[in-house]
Protein backbone atom coordinates (compact mmCIF):
# COMPACT_ATOMS: atom_id res chain seq x y z
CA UNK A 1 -52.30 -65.53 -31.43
CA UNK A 2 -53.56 -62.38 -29.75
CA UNK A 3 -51.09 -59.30 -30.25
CA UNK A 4 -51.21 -56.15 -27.93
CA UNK A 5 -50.49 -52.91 -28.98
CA UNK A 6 -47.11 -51.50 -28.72
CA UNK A 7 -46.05 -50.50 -25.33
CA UNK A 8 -49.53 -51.52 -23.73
CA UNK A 9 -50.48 -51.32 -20.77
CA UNK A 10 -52.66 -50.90 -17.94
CA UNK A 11 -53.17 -47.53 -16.53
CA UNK A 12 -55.59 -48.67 -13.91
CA UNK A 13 -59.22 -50.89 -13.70
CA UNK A 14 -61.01 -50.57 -17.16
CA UNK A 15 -58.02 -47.57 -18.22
CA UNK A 16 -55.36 -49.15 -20.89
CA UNK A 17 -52.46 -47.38 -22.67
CA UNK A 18 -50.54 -47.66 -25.81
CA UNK A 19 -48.42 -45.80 -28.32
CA UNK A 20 -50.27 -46.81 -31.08
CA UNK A 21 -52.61 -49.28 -32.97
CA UNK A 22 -52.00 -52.11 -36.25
CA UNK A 23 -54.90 -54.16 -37.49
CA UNK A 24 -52.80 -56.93 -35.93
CA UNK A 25 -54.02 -55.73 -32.74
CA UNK A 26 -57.71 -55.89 -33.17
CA UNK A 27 -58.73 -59.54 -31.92
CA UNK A 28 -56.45 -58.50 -29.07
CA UNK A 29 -58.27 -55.00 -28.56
CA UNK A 30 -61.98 -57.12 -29.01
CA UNK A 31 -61.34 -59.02 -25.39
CA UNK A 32 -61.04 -55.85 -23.79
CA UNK A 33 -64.58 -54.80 -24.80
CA UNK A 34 -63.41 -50.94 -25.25
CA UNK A 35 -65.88 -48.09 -25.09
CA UNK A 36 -63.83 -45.16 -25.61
CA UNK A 37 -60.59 -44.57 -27.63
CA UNK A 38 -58.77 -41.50 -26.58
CA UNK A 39 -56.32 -40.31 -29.19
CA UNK A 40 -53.54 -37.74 -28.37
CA UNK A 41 -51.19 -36.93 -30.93
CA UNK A 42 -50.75 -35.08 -33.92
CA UNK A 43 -52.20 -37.60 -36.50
CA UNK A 44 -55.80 -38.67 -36.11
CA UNK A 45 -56.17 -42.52 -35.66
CA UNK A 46 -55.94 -44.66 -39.48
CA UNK A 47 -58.77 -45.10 -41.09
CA UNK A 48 -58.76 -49.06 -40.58
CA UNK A 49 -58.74 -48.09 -36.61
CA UNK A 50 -61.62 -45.58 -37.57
CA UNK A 51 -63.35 -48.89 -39.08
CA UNK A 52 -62.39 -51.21 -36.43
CA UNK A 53 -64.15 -48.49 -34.12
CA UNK A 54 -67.19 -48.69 -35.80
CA UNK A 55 -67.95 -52.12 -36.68
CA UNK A 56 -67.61 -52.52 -32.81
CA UNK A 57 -69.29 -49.17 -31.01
CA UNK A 58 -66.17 -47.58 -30.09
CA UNK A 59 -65.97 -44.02 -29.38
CA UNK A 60 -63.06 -42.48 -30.97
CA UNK A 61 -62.01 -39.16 -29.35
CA UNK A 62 -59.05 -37.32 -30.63
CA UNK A 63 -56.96 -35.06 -29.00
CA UNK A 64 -55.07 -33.09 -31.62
CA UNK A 65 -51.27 -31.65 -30.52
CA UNK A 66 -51.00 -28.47 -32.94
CA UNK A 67 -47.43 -28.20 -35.00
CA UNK A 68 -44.66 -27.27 -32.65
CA UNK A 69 -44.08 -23.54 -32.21
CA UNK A 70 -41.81 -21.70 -30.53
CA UNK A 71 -43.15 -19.67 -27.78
CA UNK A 72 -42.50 -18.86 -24.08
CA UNK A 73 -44.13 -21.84 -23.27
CA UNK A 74 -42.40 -24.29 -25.52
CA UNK A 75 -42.14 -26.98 -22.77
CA UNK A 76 -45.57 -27.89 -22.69
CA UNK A 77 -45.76 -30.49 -24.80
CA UNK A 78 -49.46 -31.57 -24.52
CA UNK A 79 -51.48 -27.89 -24.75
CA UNK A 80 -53.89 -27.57 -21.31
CA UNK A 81 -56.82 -27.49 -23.11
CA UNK A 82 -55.67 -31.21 -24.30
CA UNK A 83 -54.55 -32.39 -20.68
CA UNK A 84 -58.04 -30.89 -19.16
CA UNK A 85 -60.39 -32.60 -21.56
CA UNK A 86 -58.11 -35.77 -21.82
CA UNK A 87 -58.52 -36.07 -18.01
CA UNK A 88 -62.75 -35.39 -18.14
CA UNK A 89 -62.59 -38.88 -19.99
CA UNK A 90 -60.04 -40.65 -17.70
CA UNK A 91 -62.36 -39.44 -14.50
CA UNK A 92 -65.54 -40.58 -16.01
CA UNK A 93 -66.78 -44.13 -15.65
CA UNK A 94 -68.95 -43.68 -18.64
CA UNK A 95 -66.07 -43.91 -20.93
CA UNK A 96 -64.54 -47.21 -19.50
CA UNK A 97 -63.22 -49.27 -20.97
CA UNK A 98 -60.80 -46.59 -21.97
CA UNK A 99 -57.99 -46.98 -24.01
CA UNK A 100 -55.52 -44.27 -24.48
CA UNK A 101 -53.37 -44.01 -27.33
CA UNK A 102 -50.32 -41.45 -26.31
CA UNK A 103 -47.52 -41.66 -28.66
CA UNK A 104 -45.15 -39.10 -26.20
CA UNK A 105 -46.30 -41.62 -23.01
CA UNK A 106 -46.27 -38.39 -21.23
CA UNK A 107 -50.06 -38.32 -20.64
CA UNK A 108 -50.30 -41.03 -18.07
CA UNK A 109 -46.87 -38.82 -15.77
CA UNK A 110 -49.78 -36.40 -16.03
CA UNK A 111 -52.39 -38.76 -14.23
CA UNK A 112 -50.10 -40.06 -12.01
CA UNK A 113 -49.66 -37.07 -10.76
CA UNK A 114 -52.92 -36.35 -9.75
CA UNK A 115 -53.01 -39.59 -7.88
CA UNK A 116 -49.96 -37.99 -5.72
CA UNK A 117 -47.32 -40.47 -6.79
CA UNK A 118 -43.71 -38.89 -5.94
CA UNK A 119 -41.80 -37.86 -9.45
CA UNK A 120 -38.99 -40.32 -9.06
CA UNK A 121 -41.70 -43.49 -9.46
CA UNK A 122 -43.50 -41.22 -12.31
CA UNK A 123 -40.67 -40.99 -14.33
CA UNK A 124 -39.59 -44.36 -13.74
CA UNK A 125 -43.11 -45.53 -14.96
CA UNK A 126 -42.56 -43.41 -17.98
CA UNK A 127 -39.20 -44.67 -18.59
CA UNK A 128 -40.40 -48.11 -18.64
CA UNK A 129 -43.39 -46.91 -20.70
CA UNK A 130 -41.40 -45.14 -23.55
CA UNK A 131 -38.45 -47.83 -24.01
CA UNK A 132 -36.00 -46.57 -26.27
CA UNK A 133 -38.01 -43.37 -26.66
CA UNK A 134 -37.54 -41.51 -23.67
CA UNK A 135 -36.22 -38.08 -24.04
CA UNK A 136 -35.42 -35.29 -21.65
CA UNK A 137 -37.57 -32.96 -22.70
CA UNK A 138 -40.68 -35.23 -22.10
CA UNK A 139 -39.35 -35.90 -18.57
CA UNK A 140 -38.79 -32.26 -17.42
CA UNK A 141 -42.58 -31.49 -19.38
CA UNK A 142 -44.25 -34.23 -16.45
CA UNK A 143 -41.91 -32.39 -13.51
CA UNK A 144 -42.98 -29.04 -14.95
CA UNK A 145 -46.84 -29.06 -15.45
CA UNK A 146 -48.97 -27.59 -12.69
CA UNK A 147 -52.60 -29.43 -12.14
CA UNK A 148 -53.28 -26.60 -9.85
CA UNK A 149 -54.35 -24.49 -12.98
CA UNK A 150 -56.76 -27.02 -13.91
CA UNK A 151 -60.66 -27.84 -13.56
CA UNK A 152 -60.16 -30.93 -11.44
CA UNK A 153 -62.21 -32.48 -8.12
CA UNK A 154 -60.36 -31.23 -5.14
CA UNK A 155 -61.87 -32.80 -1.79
CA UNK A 156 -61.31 -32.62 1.70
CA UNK A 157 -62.80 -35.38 4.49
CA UNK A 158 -66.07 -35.22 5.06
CA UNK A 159 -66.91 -34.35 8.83
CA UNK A 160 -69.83 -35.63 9.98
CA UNK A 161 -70.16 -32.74 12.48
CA UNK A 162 -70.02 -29.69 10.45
CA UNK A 163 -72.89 -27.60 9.28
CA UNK A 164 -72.28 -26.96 6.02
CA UNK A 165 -73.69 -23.16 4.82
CA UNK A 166 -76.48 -22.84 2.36
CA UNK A 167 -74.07 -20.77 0.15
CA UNK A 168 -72.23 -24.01 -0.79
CA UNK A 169 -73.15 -26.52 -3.06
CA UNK A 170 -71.56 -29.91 -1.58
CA UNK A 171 -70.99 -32.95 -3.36
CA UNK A 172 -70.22 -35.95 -1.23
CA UNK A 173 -69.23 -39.49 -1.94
CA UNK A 174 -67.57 -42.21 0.34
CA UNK A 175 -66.64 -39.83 3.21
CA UNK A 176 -65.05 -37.17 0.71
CA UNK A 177 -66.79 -33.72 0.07
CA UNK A 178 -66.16 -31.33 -2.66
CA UNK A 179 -67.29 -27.63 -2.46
CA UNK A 180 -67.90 -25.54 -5.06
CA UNK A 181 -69.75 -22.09 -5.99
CA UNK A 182 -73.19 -23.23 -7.16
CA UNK A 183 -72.53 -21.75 -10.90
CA UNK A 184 -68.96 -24.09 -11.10
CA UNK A 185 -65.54 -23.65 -11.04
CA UNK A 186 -63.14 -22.67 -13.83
CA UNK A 187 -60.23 -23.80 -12.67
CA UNK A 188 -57.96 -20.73 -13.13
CA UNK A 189 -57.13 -20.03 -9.97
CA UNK A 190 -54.29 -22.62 -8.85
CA UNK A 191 -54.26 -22.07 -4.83
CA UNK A 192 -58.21 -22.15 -5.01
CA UNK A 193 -59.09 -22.78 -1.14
CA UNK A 194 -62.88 -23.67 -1.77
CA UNK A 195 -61.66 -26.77 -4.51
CA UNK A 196 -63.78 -25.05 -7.30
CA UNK A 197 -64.02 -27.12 -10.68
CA UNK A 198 -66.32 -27.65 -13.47
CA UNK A 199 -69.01 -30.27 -12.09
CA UNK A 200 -70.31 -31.17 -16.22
CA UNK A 201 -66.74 -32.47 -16.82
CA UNK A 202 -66.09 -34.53 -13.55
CA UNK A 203 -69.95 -35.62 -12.23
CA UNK A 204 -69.69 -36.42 -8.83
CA UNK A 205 -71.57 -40.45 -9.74
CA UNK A 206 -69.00 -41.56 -12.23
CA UNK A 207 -66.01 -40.73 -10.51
CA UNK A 208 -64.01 -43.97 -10.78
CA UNK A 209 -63.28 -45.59 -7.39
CA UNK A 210 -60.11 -46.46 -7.87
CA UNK A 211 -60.32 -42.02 -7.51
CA UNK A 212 -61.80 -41.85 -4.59
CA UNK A 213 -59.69 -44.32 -3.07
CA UNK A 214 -56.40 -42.53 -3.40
CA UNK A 215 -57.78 -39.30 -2.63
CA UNK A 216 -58.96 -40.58 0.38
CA UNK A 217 -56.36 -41.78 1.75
CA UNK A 218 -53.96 -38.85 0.64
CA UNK A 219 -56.11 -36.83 2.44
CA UNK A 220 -55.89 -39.20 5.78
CA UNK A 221 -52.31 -39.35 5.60
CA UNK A 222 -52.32 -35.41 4.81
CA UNK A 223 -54.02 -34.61 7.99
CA UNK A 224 -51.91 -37.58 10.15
CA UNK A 225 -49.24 -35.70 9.10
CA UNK A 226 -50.37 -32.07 9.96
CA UNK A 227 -51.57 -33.52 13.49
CA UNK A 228 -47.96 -34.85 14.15
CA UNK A 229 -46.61 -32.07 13.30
């Protein structure tokens, strides 16, 4: 009999989640035909997953959470260097299949929010996600973090019209565009008109399409909106 992982899931096409991994799980983990493991946690994946990983070409990446410390910015329970890098691998096709291994579930609140889902269904997802392990604290971390500060893709609709300067460099894909500085954005800057961000972490050709998809059509509804208005 084939055993998942506890609390699996899937995040979206070729993207899986759990909380964590037993050798019990690996015929199950085999069908999926995984490329990537993306560990974030305090504890680096067991050495019999480290084994598993191998004996099959799996890419183990983990994202270590540093001790807890007091500090001024004690709420943020994953560290933005971990939620930046975690989310180059979940916007890069060349890591799928991806399975994430998240032991606080609050990763994937993260993502969703970057695919514009309001906070009531996030933290119902994460809810059903955690079980018995929800806690507060986890909840007002996903209401609380600010993907403005980060290197991400920001598009706008591509119009067909326009005569784009020479100053620009423009990516385009599926009647999106993204605009950025030719030497890349950093991503500091959280009301960044021009959608700067770093284009080594996110290239433009293996954006997922699942992506594109939902930025496209926040993007319609965005401007239907503004145009009613």
């Amino acid at each position: 009999m084939l055993a998942p992982p506890e609390l699996f899931g899937i995040v979206e096409e070729n993207i899986y989640r759990c909380t964590e991994i037993d050798p019990l799980n690996f015929p199950f983990l085999q069908t999926l035909s995984l490329n990537t493991i993306l560990s974030i946690g305090k504890e680096k994946p067991s050495p019999a997953v480290e084994l598993f990983a191998r004996e099959h070409n799996i890419k183990i990446t983990h994202m270590q959470l540093p001790a807890w410390k007091i500090s001024e910015e004690e709420w943020k329970l994953l560290p933005d260097a971990v939620v930046q890098r975690s989310l180059s691998y979940v916007l890069n096709t060349r890591y799928y299949p991806l399975l994430i291994i998240d032991l606080s579930c609050t990763f994937i609140g993260v993502l969703r929010k970057l695919q514009h889902w309001n906070l009531s269904s996030i933290i119902n997802e994460y809810r059903e996600m955690s079980f018995d392990r929800s806690q507060y604290l986890y909840e007002l971390y996903i209401e609380l973090v600010d993907l403005r500060k980060f290197s991400i893709p920001r598009y706008r609709l591509l119009d067909a019209t326009e005569n784009v300067g020479e100053t620009i460099q423009v990516v385009k894909r599926d009647g999106l565009v993204i605009e950025t500085s030719a030497r890349g954005g950093t991503g500091e800057e959280p009301d960044d008109a021009g959608g700067q961000y770093d284009m080594s972490l996110f290239p433009a050709e293996s954006l997922p399409e699942w992506y594109l998809e939902q930025e496209r059509m926040w993007l319609e509804d965005k401007s239907h909106y503004i145009d009613i208005k």
